[in-house]
Protein backbone atom coordinates (compact mmCIF):
# COMPACT_ATOMS: atom_id res chain seq x y z
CA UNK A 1 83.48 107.38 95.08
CA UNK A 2 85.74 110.30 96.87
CA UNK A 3 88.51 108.64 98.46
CA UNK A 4 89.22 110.34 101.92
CA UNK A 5 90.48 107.38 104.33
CA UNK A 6 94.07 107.34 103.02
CA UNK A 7 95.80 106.57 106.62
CA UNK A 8 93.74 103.87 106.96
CA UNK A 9 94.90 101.91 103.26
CA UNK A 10 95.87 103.36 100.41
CA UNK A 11 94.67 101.99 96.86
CA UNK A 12 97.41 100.08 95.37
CA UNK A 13 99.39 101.70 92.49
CA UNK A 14 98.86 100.52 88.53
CA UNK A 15 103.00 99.85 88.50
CA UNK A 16 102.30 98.16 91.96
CA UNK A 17 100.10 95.76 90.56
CA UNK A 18 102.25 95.15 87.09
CA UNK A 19 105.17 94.43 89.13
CA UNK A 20 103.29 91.58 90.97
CA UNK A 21 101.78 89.55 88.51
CA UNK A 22 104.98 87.89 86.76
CA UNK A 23 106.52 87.16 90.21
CA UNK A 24 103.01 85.51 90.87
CA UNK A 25 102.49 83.66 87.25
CA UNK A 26 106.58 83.02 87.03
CA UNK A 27 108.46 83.43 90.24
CA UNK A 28 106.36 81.32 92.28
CA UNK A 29 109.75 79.09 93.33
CA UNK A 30 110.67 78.90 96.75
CA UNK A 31 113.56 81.45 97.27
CA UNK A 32 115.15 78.94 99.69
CA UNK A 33 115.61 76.43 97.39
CA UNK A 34 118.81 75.56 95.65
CA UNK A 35 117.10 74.55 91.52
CA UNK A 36 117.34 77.57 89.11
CA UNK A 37 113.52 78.41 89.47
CA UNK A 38 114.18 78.83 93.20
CA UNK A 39 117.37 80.79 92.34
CA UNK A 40 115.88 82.79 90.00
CA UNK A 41 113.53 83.91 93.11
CA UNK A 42 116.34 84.47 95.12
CA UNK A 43 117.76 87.28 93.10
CA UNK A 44 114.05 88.83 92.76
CA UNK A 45 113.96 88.86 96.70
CA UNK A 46 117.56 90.30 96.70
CA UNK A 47 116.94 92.52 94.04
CA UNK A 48 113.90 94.46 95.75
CA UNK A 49 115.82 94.28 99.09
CA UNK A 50 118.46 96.20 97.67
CA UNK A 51 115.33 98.38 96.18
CA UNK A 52 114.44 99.11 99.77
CA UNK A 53 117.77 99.92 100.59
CA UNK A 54 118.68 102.40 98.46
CA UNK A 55 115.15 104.28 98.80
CA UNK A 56 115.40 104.81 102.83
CA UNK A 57 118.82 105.27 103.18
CA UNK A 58 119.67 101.44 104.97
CA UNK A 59 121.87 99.11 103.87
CA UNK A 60 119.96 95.39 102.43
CA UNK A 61 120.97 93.60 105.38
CA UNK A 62 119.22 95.85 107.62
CA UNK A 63 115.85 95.01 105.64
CA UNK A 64 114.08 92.42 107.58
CA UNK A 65 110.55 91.49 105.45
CA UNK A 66 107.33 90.95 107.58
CA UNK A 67 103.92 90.49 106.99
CA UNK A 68 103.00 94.31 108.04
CA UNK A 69 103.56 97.03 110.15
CA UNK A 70 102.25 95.41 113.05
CA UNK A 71 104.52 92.45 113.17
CA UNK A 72 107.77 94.57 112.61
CA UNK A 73 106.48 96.69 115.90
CA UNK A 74 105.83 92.99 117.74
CA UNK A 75 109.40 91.76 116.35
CA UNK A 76 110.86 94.64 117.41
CA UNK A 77 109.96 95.69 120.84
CA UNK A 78 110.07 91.55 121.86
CA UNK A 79 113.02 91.47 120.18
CA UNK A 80 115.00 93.94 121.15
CA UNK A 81 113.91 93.50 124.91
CA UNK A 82 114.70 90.04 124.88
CA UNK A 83 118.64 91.40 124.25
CA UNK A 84 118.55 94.05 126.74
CA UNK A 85 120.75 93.44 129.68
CA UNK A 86 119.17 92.49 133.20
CA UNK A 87 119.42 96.15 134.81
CA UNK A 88 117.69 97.28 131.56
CA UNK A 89 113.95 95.84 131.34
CA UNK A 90 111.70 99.05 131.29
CA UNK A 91 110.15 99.35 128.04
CA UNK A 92 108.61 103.24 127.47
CA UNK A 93 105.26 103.60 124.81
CA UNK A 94 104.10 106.82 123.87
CA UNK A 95 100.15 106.99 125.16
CA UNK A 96 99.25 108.07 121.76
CA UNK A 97 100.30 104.94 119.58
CA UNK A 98 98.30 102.82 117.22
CA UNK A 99 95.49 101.22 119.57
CA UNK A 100 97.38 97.80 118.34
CA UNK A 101 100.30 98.51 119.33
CA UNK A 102 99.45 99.89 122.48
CA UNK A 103 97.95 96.14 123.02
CA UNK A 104 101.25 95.14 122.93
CA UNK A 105 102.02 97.63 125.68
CA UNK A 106 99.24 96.02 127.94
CA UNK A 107 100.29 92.47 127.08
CA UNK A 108 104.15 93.30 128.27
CA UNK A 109 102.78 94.95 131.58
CA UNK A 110 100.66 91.77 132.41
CA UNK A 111 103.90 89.41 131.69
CA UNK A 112 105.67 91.50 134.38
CA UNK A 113 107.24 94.22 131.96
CA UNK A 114 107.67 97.56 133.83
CA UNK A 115 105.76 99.85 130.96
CA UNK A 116 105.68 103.29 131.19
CA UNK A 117 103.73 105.78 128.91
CA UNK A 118 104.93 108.90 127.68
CA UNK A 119 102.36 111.66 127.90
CA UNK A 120 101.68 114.50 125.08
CA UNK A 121 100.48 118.30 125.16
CA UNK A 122 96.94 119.59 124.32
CA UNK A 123 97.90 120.51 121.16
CA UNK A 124 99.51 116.55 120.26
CA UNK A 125 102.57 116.89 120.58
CA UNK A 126 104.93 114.64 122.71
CA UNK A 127 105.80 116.21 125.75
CA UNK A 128 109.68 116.21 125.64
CA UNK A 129 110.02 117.70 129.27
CA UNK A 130 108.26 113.91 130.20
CA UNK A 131 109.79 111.79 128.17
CA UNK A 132 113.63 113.43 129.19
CA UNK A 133 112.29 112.36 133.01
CA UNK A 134 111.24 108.77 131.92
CA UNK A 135 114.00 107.84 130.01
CA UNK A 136 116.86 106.84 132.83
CA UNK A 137 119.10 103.91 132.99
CA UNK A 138 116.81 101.07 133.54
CA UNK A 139 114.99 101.71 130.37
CA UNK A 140 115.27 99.04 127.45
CA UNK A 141 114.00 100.84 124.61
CA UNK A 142 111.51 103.34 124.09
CA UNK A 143 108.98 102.99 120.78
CA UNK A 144 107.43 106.14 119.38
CA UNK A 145 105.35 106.47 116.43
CA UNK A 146 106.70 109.03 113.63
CA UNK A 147 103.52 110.49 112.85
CA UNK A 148 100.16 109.98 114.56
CA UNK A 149 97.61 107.68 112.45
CA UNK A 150 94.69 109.88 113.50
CA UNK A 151 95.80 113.89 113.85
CA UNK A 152 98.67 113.44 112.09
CA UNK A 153 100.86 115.09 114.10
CA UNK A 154 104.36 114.53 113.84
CA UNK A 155 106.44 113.24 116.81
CA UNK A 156 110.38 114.41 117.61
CA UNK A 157 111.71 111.67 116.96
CA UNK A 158 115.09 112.85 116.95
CA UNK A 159 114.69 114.94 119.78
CA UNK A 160 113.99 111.38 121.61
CA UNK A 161 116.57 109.51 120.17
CA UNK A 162 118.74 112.16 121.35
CA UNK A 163 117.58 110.99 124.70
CA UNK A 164 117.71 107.39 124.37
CA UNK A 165 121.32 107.53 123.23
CA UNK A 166 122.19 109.70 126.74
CA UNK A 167 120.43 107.07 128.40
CA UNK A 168 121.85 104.08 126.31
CA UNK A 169 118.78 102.71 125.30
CA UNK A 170 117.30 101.64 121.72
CA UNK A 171 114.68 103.49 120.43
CA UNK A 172 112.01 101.91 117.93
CA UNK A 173 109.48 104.14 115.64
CA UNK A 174 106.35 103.26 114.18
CA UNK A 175 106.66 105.20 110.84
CA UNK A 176 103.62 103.78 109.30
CA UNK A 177 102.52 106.68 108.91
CA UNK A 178 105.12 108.73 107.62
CA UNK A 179 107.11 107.07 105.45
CA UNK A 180 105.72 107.50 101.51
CA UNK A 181 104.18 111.33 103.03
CA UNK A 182 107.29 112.99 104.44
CA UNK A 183 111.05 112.56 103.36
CA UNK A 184 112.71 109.35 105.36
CA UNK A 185 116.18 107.90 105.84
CA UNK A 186 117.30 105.66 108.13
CA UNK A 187 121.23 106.43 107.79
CA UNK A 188 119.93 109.83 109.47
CA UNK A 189 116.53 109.42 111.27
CA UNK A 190 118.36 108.43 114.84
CA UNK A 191 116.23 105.59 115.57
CA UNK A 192 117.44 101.99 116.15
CA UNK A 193 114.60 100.17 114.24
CA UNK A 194 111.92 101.39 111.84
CA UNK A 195 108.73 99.13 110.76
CA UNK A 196 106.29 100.35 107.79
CA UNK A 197 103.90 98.69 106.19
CA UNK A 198 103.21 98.29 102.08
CA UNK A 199 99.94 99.20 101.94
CA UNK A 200 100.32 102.69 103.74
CA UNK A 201 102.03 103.53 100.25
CA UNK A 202 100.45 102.13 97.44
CA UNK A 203 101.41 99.21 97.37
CA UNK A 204 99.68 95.86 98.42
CA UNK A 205 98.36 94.81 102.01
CA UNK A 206 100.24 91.85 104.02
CA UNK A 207 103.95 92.99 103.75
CA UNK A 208 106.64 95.47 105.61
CA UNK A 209 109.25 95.50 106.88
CA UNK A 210 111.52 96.65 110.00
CA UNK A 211 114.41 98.30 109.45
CA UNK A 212 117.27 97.73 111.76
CA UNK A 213 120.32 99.22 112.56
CA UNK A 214 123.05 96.70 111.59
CA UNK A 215 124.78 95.21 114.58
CA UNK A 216 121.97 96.00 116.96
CA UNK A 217 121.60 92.42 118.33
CA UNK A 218 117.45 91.15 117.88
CA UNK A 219 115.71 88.15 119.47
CA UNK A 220 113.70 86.47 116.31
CA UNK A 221 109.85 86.52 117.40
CA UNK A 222 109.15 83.50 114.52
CA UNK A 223 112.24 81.36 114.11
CA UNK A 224 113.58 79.75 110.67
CA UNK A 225 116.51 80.54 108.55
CA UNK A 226 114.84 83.30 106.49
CA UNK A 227 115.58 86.53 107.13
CA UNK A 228 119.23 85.98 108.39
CA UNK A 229 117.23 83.95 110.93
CA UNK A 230 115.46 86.86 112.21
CA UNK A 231 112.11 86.17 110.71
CA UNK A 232 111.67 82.69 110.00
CA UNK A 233 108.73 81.67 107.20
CA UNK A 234 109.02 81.66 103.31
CA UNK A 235 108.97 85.15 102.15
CA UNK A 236 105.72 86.61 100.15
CA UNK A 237 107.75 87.37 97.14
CA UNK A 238 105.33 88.63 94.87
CA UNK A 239 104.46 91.59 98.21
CA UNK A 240 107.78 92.11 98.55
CA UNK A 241 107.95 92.61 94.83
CA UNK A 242 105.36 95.25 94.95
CA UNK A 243 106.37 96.83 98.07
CA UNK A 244 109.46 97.74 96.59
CA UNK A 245 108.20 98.89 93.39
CA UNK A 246 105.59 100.99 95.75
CA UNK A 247 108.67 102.77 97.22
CA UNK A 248 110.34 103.34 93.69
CA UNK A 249 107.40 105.21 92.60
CA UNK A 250 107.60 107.92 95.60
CA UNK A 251 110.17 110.00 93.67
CA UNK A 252 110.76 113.72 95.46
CA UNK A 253 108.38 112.72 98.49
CA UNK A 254 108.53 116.98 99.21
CA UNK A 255 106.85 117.81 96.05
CA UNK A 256 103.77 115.83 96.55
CA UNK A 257 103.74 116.82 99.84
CA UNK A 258 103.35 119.81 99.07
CA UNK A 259 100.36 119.16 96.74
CA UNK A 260 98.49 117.32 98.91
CA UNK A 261 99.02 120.25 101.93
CA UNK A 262 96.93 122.64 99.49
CA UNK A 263 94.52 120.51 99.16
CA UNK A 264 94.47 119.68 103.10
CA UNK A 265 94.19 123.54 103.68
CA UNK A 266 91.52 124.10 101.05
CA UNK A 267 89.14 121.29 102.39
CA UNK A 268 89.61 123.00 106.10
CA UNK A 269 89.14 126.01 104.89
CA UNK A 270 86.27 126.03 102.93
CA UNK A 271 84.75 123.22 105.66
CA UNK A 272 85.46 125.74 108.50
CA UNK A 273 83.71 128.90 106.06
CA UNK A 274 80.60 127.15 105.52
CA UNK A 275 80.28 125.31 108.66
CA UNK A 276 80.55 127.27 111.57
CA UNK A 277 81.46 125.70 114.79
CA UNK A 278 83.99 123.18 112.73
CA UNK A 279 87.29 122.80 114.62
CA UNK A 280 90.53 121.23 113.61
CA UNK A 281 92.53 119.23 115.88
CA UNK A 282 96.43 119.87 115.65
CA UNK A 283 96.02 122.62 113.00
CA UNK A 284 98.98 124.89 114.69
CA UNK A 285 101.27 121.70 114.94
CA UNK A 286 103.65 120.20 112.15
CA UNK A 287 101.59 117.10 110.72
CA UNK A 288 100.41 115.12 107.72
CA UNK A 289 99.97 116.50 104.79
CA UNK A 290 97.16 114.52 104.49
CA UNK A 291 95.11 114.39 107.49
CA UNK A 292 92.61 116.05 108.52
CA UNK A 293 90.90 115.07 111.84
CA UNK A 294 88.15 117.60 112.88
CA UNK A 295 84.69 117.84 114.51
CA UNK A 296 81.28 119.57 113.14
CA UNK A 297 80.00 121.09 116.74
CA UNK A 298 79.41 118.36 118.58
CA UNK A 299 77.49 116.12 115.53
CA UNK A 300 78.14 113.06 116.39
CA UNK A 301 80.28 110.93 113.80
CA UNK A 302 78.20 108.14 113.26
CA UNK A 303 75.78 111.06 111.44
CA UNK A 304 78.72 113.18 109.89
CA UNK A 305 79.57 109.38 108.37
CA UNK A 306 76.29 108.92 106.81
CA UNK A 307 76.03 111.84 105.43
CA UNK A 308 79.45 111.67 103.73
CA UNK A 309 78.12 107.96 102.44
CA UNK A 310 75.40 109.66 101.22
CA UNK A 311 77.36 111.71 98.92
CA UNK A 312 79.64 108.24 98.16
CA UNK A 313 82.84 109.75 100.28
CA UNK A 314 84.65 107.36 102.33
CA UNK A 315 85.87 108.69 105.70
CA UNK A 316 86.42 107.09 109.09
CA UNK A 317 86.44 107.91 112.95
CA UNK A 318 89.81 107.17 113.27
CA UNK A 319 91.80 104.39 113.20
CA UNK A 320 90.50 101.99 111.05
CA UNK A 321 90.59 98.94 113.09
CA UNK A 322 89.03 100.86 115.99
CA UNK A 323 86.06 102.60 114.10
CA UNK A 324 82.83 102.35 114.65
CA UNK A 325 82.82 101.89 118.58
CA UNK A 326 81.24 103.68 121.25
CA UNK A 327 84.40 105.02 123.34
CA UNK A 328 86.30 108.12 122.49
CA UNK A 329 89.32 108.09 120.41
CA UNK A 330 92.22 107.27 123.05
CA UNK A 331 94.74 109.98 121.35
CA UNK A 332 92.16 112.68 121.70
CA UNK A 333 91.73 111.52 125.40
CA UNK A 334 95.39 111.59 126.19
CA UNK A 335 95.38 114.98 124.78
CA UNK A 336 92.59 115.97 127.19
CA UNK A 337 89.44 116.36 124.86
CA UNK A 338 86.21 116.12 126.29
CA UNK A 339 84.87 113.14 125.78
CA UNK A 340 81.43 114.49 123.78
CA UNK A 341 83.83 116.30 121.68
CA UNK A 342 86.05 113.26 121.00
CA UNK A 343 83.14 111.10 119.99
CA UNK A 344 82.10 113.90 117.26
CA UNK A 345 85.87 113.39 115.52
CA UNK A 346 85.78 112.16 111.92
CA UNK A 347 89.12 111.59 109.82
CA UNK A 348 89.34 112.70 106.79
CA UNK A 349 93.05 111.72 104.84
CA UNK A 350 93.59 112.49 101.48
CA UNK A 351 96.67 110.52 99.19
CA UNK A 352 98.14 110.44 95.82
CA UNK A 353 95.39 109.41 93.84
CA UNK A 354 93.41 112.56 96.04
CA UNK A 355 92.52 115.35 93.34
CA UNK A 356 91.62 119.57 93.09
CA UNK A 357 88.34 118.10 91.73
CA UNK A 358 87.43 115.76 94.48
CA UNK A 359 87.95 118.28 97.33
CA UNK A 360 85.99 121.13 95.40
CA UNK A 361 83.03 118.14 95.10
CA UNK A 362 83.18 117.86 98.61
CA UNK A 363 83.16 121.37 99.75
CA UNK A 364 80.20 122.25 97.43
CA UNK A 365 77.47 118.93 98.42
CA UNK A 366 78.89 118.29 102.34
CA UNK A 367 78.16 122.06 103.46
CA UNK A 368 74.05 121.42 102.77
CA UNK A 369 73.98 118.37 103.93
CA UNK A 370 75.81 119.49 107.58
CA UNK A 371 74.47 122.79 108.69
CA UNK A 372 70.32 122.53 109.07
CA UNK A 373 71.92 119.67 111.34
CA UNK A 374 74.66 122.24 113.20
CA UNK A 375 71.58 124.70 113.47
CA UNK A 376 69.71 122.14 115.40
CA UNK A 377 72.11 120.97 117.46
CA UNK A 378 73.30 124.70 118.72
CA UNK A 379 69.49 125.57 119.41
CA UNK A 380 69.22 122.38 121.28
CA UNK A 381 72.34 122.52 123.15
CA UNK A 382 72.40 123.78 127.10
C-alpha cells in the first residue's frame, strides 16, 4: 500500500512503539500513588514532560497531557473563557477550522456565547484586514488553527497574536497540523495556548497535549488533582511515553521539510502534466509540505478514490472524520469554491515514511487510470 493520508494519522514510529512497551509490561503503577512502583511512574511521567519541554521551547509546567488534540482545543477555549472577565465574553473562530472544532463553536453560540468567525481570502489565507476589525475589547480569546488540515495552508499566527495582545485578549492555536512538519516553539510562537495531538507525528493515537503559557489562569474542563488540577484523570503513561519519544525523533524539522516539499512538487507536477484540467488549491500560498489538496476536472471524488484503491493508495476527501459525505468541504466553501468543484477535492498528504519511489509509482499507474475518465467528462460537460 502507498501511504498518502498523512494529515489524517500518521503510522506510528518503530522507536515510538519500543518506547511503549516497558512502560506498558513494567510501569503500569499508578503515577499518583505514593509505593516505589507508583514512584517509579512518576519520574517516567516527569521525565517525558520535561521531554516535551525542551523539544517546543515550554517550560514542564506548561505541559498539560490530554487524550488528543481535540480535548486540549475543548480545555482550552472552555477554559480560558470561563477566566475571562465579564466585559470580555466574545469568543472569535476562524471559519476554516477542523469541522470538530468548529462544533465547539456552534455549541458555545447555542449556550449564549457571542461567536464570531473570522473569514479567509480565495486563495486560503486568513484575511488579516477582518480579523484586525473583529478583534476589539469585548473579545475573550480568539482560536486559530496553525496550519489548515485540508489545503494546508498556513495561518499568521503571529500576525494575530499581534492583535490579540493590542486588544488584550488570549489567543489559542490548533497546531495539529503543524507541529512535527514545520519548526515550532512556544517561548516564541505568540500564542497563549497550543494543543497537538501524538498521532499527527508518529507517535500513538489517544494522547496530546495543550501547551499553556505559565500564569495564564485556566478553568479545568475534567476536575482531579492530575495535571496541577487542570486535567483531572490518571494519566496514559505508556502514550505519554511515546508521544514524547515521537517528538525526540523529529530532529532538524527544516530538513525533512524540505524533502517531503520535492516530493509534494513532483506529484503536482507530473499529476498536472499528464492530467490536464488538474488544479491545485493554495499552490501560490505558504503551506504543508505535505499536502496536496487538488481536483481532476470536475471527477467526482468518490471515483478519483476508487481508482486510487484500485492501485492500493490510500487518500481521503478531506478531513478524515468528515469523509465520505455528500456536502462540500466547508474550508473550500468559505474560500468561495463552487460547490461542484468542492465535491471533486481529494487530499493527498504525504509524511516521513512517504518515499521518491512511492510518488514515481503513483505518477506512472494513476495518469491511465484518470484521463479516458477526464476525456469523458469534458465531452459531456455544457
Amino acid at each position: 500500500m502507498i501511504y498518502l493520508d498523512h494529515n489524517a494519522t500518521t503510522p506510528p514510529a518503530p522507536q515510538v512503539i519500543a518506547a511503549m512497551l516497558p512502560v506498558l509490561s513494567s510501569l503500569w503503577a499508578n503515577s499518583s500513588s505514593q509505593h516505589g512502583p507508583g514512584q517509579d511512574s512518576k519520574r517516567a511521567l516527569a521525565a517525558a514532560r520535561a521531554t516535551v519541554a525542551r523539544v517546543l521551547s515550554c517550560k514542564p509546567v506548561e505541559v498539560i497531557f490530554t487524550s488528543g488534540a481535540t480535548e486540549a482545543n475543548h480545555l482550552a477555549v472552555r477554559g480560558l473563557l470561563a477566566k475571562a472577565p465579564p466585559g470580555r465574553q466574545r469568543v472569535l473562530f476562524s471559519s476554516i477550522e477542523h469541522a470538530g472544532h468548529l462544533k465547539l463553536a456552534r455549541a458555545l453560540a447555542d449556550s449564549g456565547v457571542p461567536v464570531d468567525f473570522l473569514p479567509v481570502l480565495a486563495d486560503g489565507r486568513l484575511d488579516l484586514s477582518a480579523a484586525a476589525a473583529l478583534i476589539g475589547p469585548d473579545v475573550a480569546l480568539a482560536s486559530l488553527m496553525a496550519a489548515n488540515n485540508e489545503t494546508g495552508a498556513l495561518m499568521p499566527v503571529a500576525e494575530v497574536a499581534e492583535l490579540t495582545k493590542a486588544a488584550g485578549a488570549l489567543l489559542h492555536v490548533d497546531a495539529t497540523q503543524f507541529i512535527g512538519k514545520q519548526p515550532f516553539q512556544f517561548s516564541s510562537c505568540g500564542a497563549d495556548a497550543v494543543s497537538f495531538s501524538g498521532h499527527k507525528l508518529n507517535g500513538p493515537k489517544g494522547v496530546g497535549a495543550l501547551l499553556l503559557r505559565h500564569g495564564t489562569a485556566l478553568a479545568p474542563q475534567t476536575l482531579g488533582s492530575q495535571e496541577r488540577a487542570r486535567r483531572g484523570g490518571t494519566e496514559n503513561l505508556a502514550a505519554i511515553v511515546g508521544l514524547a519519544a515521537a517528538l525526540e525523533l523529529l530532529g532538524d524539522v527544516s530538513v525533512e521539510a524540505a524533502r517531503v516539499a520535492r516530493l509534494r512538487d513532483q506529484l503536482e507536477a507530473g499529476l498536472i502534466q499528464a492530467l490536464p484540467g488538474t488544479f491545485v488549491w493554495c499552490q501560490s500560498v505558504a503551506r504543508l509540505p505535505g499536502t496536496s489538496y487538488l481536483r481532476f476536472g470536475q471527477l467526482s471524488v468518490d471515483v478519483v478514490l476508487q481508482r486510487l484503491e484500485r492501485l492500493s493508495v490510500a487518500a481521503s476527501s478531506g478531513a478524515a472524520c468528515s469523509s465520505g459525505g455528500s456536502e462540500p468541504s466547508h474550508v473550500l466553501t468559505a474560500m468561495g469554491v463552487p460547490a461542484d468543484e468542492a465535491l471533486a477535492a481529494v487530499r493527498l498528504s504525504l509524511g516521513r515514511t512517504t518515499t521518491a519511489e512511492e510518488i514515481t509509482a503513483v505518477l506512472t499507474l494513476l495518469p491511465p487510470l484518470l484521463a479516458p475518465l477526464l476525456q469523458e467528462d469534458m465531452l459531456t460537460a455544457p
